[in-house]
N, C-alpha and C. Protein backbone atom coordinates (compact mmCIF):
# COMPACT_ATOMS: atom_id res chain seq x y z
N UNK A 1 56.00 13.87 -78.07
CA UNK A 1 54.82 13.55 -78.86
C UNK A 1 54.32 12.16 -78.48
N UNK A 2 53.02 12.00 -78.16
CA UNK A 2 52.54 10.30 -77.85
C UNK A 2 52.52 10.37 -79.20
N UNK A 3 53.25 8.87 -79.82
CA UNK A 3 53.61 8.37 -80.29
C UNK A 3 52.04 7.14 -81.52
N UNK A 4 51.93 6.32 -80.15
CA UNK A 4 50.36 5.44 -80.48
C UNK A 4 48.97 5.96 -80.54
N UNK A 5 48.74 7.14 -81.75
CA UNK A 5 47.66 7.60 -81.84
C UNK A 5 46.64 6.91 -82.96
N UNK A 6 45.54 6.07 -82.60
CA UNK A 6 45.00 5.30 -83.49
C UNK A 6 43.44 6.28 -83.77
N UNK A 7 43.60 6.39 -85.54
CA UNK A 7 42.40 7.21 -85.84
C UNK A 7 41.93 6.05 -86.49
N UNK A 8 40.10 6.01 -86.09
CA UNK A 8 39.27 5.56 -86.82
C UNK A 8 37.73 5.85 -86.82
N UNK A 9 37.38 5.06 -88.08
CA UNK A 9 36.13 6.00 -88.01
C UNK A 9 34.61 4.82 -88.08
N UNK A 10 33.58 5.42 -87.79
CA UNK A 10 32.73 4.77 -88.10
C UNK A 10 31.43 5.46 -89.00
N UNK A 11 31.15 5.31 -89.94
CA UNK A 11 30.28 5.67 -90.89
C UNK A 11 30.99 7.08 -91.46
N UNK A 12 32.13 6.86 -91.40
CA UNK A 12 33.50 7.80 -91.96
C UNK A 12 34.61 7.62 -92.32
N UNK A 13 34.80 8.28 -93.51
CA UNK A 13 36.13 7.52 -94.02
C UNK A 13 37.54 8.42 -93.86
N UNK A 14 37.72 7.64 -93.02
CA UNK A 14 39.45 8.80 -92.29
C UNK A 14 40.08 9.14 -93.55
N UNK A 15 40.55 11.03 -93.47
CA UNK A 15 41.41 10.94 -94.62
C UNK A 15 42.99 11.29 -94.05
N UNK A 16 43.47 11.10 -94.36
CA UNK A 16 45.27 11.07 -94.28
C UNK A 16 45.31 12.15 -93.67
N UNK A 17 44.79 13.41 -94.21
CA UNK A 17 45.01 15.11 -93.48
C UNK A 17 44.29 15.19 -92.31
N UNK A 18 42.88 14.13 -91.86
CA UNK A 18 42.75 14.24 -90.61
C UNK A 18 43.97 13.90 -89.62
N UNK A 19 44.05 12.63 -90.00
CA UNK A 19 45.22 11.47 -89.13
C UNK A 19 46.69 12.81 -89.15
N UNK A 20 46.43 13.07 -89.99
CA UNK A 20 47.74 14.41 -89.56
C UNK A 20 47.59 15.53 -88.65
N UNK A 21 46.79 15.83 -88.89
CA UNK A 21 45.78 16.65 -87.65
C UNK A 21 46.04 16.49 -86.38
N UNK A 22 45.02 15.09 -86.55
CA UNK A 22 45.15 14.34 -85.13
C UNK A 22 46.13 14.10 -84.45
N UNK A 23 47.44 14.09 -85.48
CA UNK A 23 48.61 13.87 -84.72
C UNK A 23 49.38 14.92 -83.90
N UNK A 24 49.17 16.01 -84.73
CA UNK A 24 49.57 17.03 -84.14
C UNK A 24 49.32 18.12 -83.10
N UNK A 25 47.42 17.74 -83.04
CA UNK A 25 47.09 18.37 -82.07
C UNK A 25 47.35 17.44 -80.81
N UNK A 26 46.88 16.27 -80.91
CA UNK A 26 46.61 15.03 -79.83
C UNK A 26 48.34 14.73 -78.81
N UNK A 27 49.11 14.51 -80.57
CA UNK A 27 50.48 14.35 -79.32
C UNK A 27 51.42 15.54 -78.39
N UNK A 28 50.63 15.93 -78.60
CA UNK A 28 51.62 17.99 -78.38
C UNK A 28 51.14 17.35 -76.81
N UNK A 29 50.05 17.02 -76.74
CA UNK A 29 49.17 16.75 -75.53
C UNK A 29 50.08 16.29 -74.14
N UNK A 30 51.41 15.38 -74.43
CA UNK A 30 52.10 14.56 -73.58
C UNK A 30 53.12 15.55 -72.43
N UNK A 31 52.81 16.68 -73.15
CA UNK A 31 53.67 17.80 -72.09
C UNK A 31 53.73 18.25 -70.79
N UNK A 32 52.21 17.65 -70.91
CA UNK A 32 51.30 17.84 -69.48
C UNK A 32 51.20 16.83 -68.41
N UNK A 33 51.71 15.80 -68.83
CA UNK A 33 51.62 14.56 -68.21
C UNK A 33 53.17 14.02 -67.57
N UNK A 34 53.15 13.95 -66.57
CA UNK A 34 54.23 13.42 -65.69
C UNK A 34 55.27 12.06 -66.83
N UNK A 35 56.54 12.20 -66.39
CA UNK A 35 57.78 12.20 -67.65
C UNK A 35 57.90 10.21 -67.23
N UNK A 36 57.04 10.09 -65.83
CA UNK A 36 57.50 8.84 -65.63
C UNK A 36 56.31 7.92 -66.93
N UNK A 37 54.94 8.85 -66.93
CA UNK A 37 54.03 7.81 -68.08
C UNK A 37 53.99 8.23 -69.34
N UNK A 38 54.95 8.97 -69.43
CA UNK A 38 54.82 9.50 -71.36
C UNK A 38 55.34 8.03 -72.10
N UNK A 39 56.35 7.28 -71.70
CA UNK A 39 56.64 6.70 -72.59
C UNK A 39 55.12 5.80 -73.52
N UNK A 40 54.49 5.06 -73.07
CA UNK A 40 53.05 3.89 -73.17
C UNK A 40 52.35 4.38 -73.66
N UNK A 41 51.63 5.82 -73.48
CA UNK A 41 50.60 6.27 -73.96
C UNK A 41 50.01 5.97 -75.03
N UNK A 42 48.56 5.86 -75.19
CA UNK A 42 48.35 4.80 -76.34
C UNK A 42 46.97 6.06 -76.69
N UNK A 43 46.47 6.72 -77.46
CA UNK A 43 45.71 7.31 -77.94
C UNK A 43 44.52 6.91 -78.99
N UNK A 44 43.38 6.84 -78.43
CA UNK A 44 42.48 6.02 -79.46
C UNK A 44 41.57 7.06 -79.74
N UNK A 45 41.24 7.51 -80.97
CA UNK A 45 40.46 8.66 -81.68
C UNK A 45 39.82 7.89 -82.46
N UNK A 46 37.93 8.05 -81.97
CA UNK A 46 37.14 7.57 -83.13
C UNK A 46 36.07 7.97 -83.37
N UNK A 47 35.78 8.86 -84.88
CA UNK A 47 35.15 9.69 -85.55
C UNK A 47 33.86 9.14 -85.97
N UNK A 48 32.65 9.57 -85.62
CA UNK A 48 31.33 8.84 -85.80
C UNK A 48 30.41 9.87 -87.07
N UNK A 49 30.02 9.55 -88.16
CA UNK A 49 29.32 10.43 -88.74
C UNK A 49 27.52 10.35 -88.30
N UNK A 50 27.21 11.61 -87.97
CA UNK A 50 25.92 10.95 -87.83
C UNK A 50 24.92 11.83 -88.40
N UNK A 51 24.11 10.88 -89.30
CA UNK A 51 23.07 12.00 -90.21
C UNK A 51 21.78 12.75 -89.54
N UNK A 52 21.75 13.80 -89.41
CA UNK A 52 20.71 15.04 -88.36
C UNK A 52 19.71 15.61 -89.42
N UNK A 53 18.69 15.93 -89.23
CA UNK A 53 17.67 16.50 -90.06
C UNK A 53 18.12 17.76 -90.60
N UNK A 54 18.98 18.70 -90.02
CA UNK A 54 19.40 19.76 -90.41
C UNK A 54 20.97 20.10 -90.77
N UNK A 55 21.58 18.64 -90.99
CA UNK A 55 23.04 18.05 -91.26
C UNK A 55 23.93 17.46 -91.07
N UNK A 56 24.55 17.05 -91.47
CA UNK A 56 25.55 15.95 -90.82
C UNK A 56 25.91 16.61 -89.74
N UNK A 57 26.37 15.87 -88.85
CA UNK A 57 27.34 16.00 -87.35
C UNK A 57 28.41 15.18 -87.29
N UNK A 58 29.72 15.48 -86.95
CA UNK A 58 30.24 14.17 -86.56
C UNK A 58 30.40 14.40 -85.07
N UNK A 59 30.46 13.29 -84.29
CA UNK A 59 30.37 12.80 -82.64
C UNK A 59 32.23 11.87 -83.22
N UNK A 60 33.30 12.67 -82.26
CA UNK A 60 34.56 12.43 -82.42
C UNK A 60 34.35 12.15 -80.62
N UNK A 61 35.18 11.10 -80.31
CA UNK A 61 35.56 10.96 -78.65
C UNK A 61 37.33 10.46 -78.91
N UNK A 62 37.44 10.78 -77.79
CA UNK A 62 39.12 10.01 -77.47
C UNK A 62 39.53 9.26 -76.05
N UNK A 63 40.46 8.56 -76.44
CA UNK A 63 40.74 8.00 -75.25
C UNK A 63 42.48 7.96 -74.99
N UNK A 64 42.44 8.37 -74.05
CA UNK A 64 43.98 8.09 -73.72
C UNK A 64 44.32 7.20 -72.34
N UNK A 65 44.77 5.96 -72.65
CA UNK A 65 45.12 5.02 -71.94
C UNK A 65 46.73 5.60 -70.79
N UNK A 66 46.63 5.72 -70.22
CA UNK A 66 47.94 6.32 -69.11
C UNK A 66 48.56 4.67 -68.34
N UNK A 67 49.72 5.04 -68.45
CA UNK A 67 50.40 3.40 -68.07
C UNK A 67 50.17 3.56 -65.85
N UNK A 68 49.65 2.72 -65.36
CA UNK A 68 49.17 2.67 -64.38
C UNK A 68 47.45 2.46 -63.77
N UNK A 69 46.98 1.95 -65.32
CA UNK A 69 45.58 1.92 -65.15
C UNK A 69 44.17 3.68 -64.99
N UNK A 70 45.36 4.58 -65.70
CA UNK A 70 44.25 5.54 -65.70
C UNK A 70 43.74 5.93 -67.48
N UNK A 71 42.57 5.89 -67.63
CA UNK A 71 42.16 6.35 -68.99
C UNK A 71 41.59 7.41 -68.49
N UNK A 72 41.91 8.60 -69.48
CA UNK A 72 40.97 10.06 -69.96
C UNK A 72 40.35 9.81 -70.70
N UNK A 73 39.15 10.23 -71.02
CA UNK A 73 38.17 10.05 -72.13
C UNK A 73 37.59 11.69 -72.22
N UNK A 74 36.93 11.90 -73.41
CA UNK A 74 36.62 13.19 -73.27
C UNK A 74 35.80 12.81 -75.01
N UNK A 75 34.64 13.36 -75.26
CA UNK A 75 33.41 13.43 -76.42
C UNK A 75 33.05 14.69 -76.69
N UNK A 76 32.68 14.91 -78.10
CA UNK A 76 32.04 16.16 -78.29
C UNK A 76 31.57 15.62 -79.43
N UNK A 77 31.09 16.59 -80.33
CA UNK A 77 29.99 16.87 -81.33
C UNK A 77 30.13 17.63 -81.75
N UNK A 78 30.58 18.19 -82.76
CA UNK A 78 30.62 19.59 -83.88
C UNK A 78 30.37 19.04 -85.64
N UNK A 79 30.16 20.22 -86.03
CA UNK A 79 29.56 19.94 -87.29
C UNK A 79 30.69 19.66 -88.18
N UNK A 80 32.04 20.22 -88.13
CA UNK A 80 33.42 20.17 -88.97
C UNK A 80 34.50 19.10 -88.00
N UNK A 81 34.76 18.33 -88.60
CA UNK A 81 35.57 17.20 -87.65
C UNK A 81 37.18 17.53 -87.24
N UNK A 82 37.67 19.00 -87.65
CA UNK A 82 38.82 19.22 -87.64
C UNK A 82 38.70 20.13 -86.34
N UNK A 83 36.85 21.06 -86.16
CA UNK A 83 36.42 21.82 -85.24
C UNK A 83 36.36 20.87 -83.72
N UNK A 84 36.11 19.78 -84.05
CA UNK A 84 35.68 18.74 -83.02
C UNK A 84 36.89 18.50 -82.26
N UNK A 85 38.26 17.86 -83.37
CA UNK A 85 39.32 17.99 -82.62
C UNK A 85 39.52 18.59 -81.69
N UNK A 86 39.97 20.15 -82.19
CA UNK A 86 39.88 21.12 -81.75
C UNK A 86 39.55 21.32 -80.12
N UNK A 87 38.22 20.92 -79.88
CA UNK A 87 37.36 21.01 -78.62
C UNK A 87 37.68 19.89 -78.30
N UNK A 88 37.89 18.50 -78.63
CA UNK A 88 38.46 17.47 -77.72
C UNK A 88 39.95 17.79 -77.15
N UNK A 89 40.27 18.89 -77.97
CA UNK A 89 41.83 18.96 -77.11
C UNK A 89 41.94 19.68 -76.29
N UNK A 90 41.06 20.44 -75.95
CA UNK A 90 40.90 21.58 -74.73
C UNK A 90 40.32 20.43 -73.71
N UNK A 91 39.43 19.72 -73.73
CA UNK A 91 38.89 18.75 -73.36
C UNK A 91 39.93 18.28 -72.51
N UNK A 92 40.97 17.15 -72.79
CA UNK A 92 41.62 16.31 -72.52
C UNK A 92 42.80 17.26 -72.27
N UNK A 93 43.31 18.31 -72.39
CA UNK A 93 44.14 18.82 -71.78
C UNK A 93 43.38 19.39 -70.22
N UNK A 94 42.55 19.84 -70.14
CA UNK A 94 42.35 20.26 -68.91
C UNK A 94 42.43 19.05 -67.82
N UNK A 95 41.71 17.90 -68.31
CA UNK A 95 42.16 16.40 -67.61
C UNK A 95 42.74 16.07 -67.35
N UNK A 96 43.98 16.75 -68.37
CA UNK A 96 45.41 15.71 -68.29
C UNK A 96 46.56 16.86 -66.72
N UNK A 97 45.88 18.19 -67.02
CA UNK A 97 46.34 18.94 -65.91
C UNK A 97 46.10 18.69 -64.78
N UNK A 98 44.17 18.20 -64.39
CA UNK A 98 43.99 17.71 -63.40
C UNK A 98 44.88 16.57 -62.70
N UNK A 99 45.14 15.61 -63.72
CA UNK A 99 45.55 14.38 -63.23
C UNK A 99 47.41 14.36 -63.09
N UNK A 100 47.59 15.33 -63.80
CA UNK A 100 49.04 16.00 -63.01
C UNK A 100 49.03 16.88 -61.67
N UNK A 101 48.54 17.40 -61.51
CA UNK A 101 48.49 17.91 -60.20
C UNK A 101 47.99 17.04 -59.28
N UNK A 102 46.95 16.05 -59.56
CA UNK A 102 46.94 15.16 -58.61
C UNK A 102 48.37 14.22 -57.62
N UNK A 103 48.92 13.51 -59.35
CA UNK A 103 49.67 12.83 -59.24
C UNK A 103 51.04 13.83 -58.12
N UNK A 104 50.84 15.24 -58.30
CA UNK A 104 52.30 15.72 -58.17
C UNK A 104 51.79 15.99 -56.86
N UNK A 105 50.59 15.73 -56.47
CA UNK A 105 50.32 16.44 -54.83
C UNK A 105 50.93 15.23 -54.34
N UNK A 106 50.92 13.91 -54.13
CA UNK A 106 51.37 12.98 -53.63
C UNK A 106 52.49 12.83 -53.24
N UNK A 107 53.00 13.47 -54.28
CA UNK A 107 54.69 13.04 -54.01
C UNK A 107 55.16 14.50 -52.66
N UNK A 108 56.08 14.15 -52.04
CA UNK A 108 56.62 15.17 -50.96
C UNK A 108 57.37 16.13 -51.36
N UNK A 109 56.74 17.49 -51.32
CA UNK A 109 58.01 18.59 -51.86
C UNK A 109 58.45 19.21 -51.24
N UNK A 110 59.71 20.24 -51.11
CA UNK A 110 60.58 20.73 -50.42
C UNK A 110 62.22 20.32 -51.01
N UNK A 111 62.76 20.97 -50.18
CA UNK A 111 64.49 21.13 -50.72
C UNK A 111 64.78 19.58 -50.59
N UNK A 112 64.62 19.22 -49.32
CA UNK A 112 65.05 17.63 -48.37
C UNK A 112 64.09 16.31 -48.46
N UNK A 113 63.27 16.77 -49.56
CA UNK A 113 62.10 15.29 -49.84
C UNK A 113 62.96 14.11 -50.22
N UNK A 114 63.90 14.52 -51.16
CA UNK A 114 64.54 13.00 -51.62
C UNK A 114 65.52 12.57 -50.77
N UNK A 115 65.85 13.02 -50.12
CA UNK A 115 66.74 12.56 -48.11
C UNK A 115 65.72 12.05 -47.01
N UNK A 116 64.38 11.89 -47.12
CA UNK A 116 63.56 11.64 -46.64
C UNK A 116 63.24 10.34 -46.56
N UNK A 117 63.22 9.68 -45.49
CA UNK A 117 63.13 8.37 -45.84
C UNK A 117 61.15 7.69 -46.03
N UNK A 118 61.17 7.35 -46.86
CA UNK A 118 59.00 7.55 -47.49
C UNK A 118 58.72 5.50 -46.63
């Protein structure tokens, strides 16, 4: 589970059952991510209310700071802020796959990679 998940809001007042939410969808998230940067991960979630002629919206974005200088970011917009989650976590998981497979193309695979002198 990432651990440093900071919820906040602006022209919204965080309630406890979001921040529980958030925790549970957001840190499940670290599974996907290579075992050397799970420990740091720092998660910043912040919930924007914004008033629309035909109803509130909230605009939720996140950020996940990765130890080595990489941030994911990922935004959406839905009308229910638990729905928004929701779609930021499909969001940032598909990212976080990309940027594992990146990371794992680099490294040398085969039976004899770690006898290999790099």
């Amino acid at each position: 589970m990432i651990e440093n998940i900071e919820v906040s809001g602006s022209n919204y007042k965080v309630e406890p059952a979001l921040v529980k939410y958030v925790e549970k969808r957001i840190g499940k998230l670290d599974k996907h991510i290579p075992r050397d940067n799970r420990k740091d991960i720092v998660a910043k979630i912040v919930v924007t209310e914004v008033n629309r002629e035909h109803g509130n919206k909230y605009e939720i974005s996140a950020s996940l700071d990765i130890p080595g200088g990489k941030v994911i970011a990922a935004k959406d917009e839905a009308s229910n802020v638990f729905a928004g989650v929701d779609l930021l976590e499909a969001k940032l998981d598909g990212q976080i796959r990309r940027f594992k497979t990146e990371v794992s193309n680099r490294n040398e695979k085969g039976i004899f990679a770690r006898f290999r002198k790099k």
